[in-house]
Protein backbone atom coordinates (compact mmCIF):
# COMPACT_ATOMS: atom_id res chain seq x y z
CA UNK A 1 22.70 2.01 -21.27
CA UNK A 2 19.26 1.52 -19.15
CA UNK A 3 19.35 -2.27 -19.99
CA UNK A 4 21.73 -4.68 -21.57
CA UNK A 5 21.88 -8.48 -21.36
CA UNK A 6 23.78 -10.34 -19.15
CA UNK A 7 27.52 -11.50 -19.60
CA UNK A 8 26.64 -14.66 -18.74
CA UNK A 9 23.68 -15.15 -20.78
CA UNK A 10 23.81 -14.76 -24.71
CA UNK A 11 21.93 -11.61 -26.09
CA UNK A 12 20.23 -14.12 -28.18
CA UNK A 13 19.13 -16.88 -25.67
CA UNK A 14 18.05 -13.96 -23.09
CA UNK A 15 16.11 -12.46 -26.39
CA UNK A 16 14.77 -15.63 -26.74
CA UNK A 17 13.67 -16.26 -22.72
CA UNK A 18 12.18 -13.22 -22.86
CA UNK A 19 9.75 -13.57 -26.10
CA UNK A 20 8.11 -16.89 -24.48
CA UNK A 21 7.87 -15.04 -21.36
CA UNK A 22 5.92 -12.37 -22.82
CA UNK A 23 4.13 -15.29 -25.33
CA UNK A 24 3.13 -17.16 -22.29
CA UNK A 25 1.56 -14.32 -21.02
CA UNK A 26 -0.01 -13.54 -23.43
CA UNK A 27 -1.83 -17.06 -23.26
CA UNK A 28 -5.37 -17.25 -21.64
CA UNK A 29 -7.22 -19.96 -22.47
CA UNK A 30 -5.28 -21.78 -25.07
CA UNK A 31 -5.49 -18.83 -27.32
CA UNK A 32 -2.65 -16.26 -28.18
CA UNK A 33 -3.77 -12.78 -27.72
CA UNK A 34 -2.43 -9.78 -29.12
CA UNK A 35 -4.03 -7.33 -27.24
CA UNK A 36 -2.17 -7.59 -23.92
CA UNK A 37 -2.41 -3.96 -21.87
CA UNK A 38 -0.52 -4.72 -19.21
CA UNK A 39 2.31 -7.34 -19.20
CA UNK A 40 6.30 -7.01 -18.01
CA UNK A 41 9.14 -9.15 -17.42
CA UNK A 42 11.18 -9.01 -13.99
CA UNK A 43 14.92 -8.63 -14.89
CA UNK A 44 17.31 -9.71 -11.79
CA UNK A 45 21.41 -9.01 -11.95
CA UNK A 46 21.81 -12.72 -10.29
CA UNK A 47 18.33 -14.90 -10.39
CA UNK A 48 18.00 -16.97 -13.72
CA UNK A 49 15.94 -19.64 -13.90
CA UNK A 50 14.87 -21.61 -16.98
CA UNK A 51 11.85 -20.42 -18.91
CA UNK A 52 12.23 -16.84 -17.54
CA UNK A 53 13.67 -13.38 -18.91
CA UNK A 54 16.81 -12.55 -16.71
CA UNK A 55 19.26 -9.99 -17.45
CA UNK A 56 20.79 -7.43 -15.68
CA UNK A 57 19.28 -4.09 -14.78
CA UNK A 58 22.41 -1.50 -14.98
CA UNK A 59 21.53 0.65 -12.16
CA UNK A 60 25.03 2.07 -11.96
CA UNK A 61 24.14 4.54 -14.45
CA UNK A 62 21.50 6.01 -12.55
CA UNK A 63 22.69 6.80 -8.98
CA UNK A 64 22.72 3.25 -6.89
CA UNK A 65 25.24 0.20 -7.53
CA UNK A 66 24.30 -3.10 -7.97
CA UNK A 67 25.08 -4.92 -4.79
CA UNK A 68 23.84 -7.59 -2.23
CA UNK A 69 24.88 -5.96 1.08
CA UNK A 70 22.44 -6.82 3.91
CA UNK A 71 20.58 -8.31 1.47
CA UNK A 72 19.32 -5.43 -0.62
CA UNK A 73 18.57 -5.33 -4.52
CA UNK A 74 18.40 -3.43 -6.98
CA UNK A 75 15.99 -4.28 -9.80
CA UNK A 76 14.35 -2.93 -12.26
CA UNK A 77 10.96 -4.11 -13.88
CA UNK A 78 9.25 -3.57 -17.38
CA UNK A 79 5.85 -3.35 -18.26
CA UNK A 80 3.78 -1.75 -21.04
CA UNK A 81 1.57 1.13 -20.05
CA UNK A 82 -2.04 2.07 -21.62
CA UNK A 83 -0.70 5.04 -22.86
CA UNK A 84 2.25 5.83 -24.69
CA UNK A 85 5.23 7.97 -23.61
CA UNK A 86 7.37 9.44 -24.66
CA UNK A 87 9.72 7.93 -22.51
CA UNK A 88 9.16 4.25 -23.05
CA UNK A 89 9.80 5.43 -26.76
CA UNK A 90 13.18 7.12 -25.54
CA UNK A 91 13.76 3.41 -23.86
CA UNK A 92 13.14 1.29 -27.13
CA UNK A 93 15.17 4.02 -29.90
CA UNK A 94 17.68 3.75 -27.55
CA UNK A 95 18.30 0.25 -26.50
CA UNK A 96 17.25 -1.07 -29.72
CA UNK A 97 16.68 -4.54 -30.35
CA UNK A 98 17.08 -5.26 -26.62
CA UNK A 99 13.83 -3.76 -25.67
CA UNK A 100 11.65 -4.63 -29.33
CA UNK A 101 12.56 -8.06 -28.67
CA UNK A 102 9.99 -8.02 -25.59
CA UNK A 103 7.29 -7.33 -28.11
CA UNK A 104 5.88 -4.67 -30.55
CA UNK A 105 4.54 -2.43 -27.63
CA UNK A 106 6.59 0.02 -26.03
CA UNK A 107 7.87 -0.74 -22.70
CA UNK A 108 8.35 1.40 -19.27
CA UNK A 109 11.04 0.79 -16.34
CA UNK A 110 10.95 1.06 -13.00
CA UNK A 111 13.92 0.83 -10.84
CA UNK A 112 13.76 0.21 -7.04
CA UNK A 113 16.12 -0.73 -4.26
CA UNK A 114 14.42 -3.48 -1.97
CA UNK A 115 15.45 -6.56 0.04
CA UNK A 116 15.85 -9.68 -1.21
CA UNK A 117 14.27 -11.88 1.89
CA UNK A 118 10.77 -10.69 2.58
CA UNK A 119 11.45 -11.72 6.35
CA UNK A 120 14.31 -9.33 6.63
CA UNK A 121 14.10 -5.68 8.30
CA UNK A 122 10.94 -3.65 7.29
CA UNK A 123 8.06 -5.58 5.71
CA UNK A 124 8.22 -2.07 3.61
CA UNK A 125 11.53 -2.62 1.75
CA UNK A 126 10.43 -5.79 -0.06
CA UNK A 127 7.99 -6.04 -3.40
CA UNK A 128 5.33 -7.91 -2.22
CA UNK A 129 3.31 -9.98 -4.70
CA UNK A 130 -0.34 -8.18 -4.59
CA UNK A 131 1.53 -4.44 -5.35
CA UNK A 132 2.64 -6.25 -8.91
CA UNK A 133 -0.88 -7.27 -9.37
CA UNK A 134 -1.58 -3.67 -8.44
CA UNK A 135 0.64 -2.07 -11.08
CA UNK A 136 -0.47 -4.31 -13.61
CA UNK A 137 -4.24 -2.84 -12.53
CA UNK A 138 -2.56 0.54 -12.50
CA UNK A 139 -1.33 -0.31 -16.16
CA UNK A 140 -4.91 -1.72 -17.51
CA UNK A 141 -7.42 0.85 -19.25
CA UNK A 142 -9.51 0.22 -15.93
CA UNK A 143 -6.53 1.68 -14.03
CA UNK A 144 -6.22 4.48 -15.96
CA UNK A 145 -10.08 5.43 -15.12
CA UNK A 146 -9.23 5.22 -11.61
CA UNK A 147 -6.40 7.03 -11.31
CA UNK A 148 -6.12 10.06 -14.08
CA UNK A 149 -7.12 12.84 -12.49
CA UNK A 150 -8.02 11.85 -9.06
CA UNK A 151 -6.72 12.37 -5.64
CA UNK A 152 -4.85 8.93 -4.92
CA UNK A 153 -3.68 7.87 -1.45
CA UNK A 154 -1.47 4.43 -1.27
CA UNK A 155 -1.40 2.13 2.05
CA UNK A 156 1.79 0.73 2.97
CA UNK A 157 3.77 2.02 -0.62
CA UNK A 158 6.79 0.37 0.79
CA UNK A 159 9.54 0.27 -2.06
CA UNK A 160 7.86 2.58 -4.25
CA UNK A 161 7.27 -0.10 -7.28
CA UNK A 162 3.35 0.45 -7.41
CA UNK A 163 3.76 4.44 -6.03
CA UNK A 164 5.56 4.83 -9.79
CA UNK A 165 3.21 3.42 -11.85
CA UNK A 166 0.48 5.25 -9.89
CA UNK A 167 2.85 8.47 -10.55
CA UNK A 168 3.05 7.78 -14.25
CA UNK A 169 -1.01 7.35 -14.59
CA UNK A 170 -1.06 11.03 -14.49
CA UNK A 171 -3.17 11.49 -10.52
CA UNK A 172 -4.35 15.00 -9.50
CA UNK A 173 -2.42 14.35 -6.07
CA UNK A 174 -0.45 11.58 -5.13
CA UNK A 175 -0.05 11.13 -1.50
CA UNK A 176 2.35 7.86 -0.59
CA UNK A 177 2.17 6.49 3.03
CA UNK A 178 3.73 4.07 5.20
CA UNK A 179 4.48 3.46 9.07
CA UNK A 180 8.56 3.08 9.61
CA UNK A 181 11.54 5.87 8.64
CA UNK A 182 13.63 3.27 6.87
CA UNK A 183 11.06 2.28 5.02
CA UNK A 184 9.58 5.76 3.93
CA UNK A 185 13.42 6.76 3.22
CA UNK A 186 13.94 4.17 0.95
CA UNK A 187 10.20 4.96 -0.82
CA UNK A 188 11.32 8.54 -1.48
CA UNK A 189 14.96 7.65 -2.77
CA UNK A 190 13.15 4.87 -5.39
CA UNK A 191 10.87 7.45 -6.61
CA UNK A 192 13.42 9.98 -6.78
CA UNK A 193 15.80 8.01 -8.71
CA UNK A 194 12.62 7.17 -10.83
CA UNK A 195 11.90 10.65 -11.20
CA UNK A 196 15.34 11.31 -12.81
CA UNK A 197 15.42 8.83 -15.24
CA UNK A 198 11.88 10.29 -16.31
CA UNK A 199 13.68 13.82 -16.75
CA UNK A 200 16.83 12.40 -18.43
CA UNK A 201 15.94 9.47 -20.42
CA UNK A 202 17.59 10.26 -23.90
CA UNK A 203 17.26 14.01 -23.63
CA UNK A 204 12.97 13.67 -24.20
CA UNK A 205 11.12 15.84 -22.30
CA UNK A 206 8.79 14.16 -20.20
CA UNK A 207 6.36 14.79 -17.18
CA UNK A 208 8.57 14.56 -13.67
CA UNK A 209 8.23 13.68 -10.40
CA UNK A 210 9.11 15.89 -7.41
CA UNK A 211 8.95 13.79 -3.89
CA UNK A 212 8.17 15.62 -0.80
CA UNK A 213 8.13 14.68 2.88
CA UNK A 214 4.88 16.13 4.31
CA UNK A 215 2.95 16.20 7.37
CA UNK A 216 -0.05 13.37 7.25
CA UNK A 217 -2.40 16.71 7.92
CA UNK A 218 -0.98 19.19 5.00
CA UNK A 219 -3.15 19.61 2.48
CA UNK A 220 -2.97 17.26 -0.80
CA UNK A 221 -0.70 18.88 -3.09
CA UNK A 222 -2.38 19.87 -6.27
CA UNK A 223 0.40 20.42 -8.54
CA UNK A 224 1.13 18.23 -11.38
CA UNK A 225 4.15 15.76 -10.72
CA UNK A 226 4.15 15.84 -7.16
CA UNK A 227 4.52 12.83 -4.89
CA UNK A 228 3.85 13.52 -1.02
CA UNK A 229 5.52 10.88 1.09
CA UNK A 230 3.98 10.64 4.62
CA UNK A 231 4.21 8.91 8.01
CA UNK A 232 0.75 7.52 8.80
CA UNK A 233 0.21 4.84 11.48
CA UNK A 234 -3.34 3.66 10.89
CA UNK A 235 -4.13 3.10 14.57
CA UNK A 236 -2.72 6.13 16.00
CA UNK A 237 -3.17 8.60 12.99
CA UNK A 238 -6.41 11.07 13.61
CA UNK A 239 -9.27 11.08 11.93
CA UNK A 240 -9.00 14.44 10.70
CA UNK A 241 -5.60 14.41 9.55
CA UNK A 242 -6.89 11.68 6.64
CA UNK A 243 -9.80 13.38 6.26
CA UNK A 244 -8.23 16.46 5.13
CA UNK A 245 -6.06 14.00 2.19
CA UNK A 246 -9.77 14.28 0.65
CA UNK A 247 -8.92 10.87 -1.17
CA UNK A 248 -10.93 10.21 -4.40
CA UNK A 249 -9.10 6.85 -4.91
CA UNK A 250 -7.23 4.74 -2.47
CA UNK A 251 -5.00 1.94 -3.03
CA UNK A 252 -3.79 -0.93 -0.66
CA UNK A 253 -2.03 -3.97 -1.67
CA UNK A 254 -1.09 -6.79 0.62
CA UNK A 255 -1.77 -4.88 3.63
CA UNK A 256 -3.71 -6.97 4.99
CA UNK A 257 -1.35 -10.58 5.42
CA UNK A 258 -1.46 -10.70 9.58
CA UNK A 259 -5.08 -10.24 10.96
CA UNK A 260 -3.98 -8.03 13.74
CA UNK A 261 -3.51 -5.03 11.24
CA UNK A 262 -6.81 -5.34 10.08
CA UNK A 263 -8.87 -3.35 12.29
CA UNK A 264 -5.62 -0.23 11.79
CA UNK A 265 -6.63 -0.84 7.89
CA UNK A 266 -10.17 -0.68 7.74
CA UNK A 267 -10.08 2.50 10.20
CA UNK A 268 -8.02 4.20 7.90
CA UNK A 269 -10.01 3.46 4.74
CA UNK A 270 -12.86 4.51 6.89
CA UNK A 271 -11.76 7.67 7.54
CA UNK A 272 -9.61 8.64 3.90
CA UNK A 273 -13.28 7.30 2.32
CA UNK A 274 -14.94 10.12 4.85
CA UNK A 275 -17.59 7.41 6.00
CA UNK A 276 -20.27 8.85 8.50
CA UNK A 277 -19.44 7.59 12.06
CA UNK A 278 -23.21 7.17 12.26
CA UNK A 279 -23.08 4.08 10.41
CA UNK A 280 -20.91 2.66 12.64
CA UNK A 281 -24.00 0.97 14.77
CA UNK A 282 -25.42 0.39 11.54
CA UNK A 283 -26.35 -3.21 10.35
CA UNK A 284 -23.11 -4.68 8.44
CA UNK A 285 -23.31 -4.84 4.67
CA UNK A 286 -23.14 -7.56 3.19
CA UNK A 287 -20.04 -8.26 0.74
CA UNK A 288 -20.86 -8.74 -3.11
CA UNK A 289 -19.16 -10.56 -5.60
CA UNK A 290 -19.34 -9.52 -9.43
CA UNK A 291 -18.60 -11.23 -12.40
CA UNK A 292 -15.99 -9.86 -14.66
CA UNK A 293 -17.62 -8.27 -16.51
CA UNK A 294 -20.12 -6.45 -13.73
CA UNK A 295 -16.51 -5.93 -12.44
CA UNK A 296 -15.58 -4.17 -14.87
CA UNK A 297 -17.94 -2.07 -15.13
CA UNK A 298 -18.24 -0.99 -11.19
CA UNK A 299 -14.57 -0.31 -11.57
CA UNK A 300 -14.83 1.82 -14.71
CA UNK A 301 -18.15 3.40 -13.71
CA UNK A 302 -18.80 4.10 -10.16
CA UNK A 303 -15.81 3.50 -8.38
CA UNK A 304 -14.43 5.96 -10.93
CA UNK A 305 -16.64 8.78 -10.36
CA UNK A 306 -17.15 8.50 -7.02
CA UNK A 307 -14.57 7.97 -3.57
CA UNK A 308 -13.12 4.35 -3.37
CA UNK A 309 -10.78 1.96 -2.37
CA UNK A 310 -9.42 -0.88 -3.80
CA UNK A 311 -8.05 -3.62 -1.45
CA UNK A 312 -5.53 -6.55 -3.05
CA UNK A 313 -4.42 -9.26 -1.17
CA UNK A 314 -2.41 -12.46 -1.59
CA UNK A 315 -4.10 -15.36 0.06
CA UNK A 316 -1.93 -16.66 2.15
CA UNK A 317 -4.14 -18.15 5.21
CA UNK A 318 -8.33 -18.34 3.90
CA UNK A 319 -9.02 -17.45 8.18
CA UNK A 320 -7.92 -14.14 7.63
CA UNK A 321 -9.34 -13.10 4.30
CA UNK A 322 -12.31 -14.14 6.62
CA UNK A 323 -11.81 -11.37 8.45
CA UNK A 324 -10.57 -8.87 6.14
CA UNK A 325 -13.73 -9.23 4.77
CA UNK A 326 -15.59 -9.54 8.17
CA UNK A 327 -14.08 -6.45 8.93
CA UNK A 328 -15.37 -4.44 5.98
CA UNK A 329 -18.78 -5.81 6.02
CA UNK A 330 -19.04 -4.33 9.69
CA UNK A 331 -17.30 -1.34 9.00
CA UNK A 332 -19.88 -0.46 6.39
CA UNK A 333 -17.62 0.02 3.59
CA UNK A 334 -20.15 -1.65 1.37
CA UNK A 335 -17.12 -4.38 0.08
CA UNK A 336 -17.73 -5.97 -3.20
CA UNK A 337 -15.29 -9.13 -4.39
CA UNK A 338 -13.80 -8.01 -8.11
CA UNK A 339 -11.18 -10.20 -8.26
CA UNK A 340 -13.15 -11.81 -10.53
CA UNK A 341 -11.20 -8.38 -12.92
CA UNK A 342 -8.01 -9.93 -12.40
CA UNK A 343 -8.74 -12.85 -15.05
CA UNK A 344 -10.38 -10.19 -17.49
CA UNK A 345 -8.83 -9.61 -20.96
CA UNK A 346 -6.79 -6.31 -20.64
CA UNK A 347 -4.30 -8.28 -17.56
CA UNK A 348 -1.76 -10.29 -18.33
CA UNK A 349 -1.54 -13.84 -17.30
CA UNK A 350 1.35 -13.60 -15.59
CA UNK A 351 2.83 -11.46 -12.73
CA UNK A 352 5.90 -9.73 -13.95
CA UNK A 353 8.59 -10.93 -11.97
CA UNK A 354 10.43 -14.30 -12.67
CA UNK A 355 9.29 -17.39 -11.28
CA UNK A 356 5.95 -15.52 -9.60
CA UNK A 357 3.76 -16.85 -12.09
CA UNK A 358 0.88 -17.09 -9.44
CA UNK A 359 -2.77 -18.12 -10.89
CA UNK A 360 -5.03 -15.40 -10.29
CA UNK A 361 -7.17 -17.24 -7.63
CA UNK A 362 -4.04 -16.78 -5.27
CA UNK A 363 -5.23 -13.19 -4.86
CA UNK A 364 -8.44 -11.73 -3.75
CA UNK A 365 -9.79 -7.68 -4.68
CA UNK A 366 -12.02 -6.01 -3.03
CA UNK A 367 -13.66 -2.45 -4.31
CA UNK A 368 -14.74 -0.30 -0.67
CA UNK A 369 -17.35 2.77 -0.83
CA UNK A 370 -18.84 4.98 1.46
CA UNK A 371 -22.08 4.89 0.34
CA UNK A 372 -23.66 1.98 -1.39
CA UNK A 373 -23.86 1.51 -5.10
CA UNK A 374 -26.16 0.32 -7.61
């Protein structure tokens, strides 16, 4: 089985846990809504706590076993993609009343090995809080628009969590990134063991992954499926090496929480957005913030026609969202503040893992260009 409940928790009263998870975020405003793109339910072998789905994930099945040794997990987390597949189908025939009870949309899985103290090891092998507001991004219609067909690059992809959903979204080239060899090792086992289950699940025939270890300088690859893992180092990578990624859409989520690695950041970004070095004694631009609903729109329109990255960020200390955003204004990456999106219908109230249910004004999104838009 992919899921089943807990021994220690009735089917029924997990069933039950679940449904008012999913109800409660489905709540905005006082007023159920039906039309929730994007919502999912952590599920933890061990963590229960009252109000919350929690049953166990059973990873055995699918190549890793479930285990606490030097304080590494293995979860697995649901969520309900814009589009249909014909996997998350193969999911809900097969688990049956375990999966329906969620909700009448069809769910999607993603299993990942990470640690269970964020201050332990790598900062790469835990999920970090702004990468689950990313996926549920990734999930939304908007996400789709940035994503389907694109050449994506992702900043510090860590555990792999937000790398799958940006897999499943259907990219022209995926091309994952982060600094350490534990950490990258442990990004390309998640997404293989992802991959697999997208091969096998229930004998359905479904679009694959195959995960690669690249140089940062080898061209993006083009063909369908593919998911390039790379060492990049923002400080020490060269210019050229990012430039030749030829990014169309790039992705960084809470990679910006100690001010220090800011500078690293927004010279990558520079650099994978191809912005003119001749701007660099420019006059700084000035950062914008959009309604929703202009939010929307930039989103859907120009940052999904032309290149662009989208920073999230928990806020953890206001000083250095100060100058994360410092930083872009000088860099002239022409920053505008959409996390204004985040609240927006087609988002779930709720982050997806138990007990994170973070209002959205804990996190701040910012869409980067290299040219100015109108």
């Amino acid at each position: 089985m992919i899921l089943r409940a807990s021994a220690k928790l009735s089917p029924a009263y997990a069933a039950r846990c679940a449904r008012r998870a999913i109800e409660r975020a489905s709540v905005v405003g006082g007023c159920v809504r039906d039309d929730v793109a994007a919502y999912a339910v952590g599920w933890s072998g061990k963590t229960w706590e009252t109000g919350d789905a929690a049953v166990d994930a059973d990873a055995d099945g699918f190549g890793f076993a479930r285990s606490e040794r030097d304080g590494w997990r293995n979860r697995a987390y649901l969520y309900a993609p814009v589009r249909g597949s014909a996997r998350a189908r193969a999911i809900e025939n097969r688990e049956g009343n375990a999966l329906t009870s969620l909700g009448t949309r069809a769910c999607d899985a993603i299993f990942a090995r990470t640690q269970s103290d964020a201050l332990a090891g790598s900062t790469g092998a835990f999920a970090w809080p702004a990468g689950l507001v990313a996926c549920e991004l990734i999930a939304s219609k908007i996400g789709d628009e940035l994503v389907r067909n694109r050449r994506v690059v992702e900043l510090g992809s860590g555990t792999g969590v937000t790398a799958t959903v940006l897999a499943r979204a259907s990219p022209k080239a995926l091309t994952l990134t982060d600094r350490d060899a534990t950490t990258l090792e442990n990004l390309a086992a998640n997404l293989r063991l992802n991959a697999a289950i997208d091969r096998g699940a229930n004998n359905v025939t479904v679009a694959a992954m195959d995960v690669t270890f690249d140089a940062l300088d080898a061209p993006a690859s083009m063909r369908a499926g593919t998911c390039s893992v790379r060492e990049l180092d923002w400080e020490r990578a060269s210019t050229s090496s990012m430039f030749a990624l030829d990014a169309e859409f790039v992705l960084a989520a809470d990679c910006s929480y100690d001010p220090t690695l800011i500078p690293g950041l927004v010279r990558a970004l520079r650099a994978l957005l191809k912005v003119p070095s001749s701007d660099a004694s420019a006059q700084p631009t000035k950062l914008m913030t959009l309604d929703a609903a202009a939010a929307e729109a930039r989103l859907s329109g120009a940052c999904a026609k032309t290149p662009c990255a989208l920073i999230l960020s928990a806020v953890r200390q206001e000083t250095t969202m100060d100058v994360l955003i410092d930083a872009l204004e000088r860099a002239r990456l022409h920053p505008v503040d959409v996390t204004s999106v985040l609240d927006a219908k087609h988002l779930s109230k709720f982050l997806f893992r138990p007990g994170w249910a973070h209002a959205r004004d804990e996190f701040r999104a910012f869409a980067c260009t290299p040219v100015e838009q109108s």
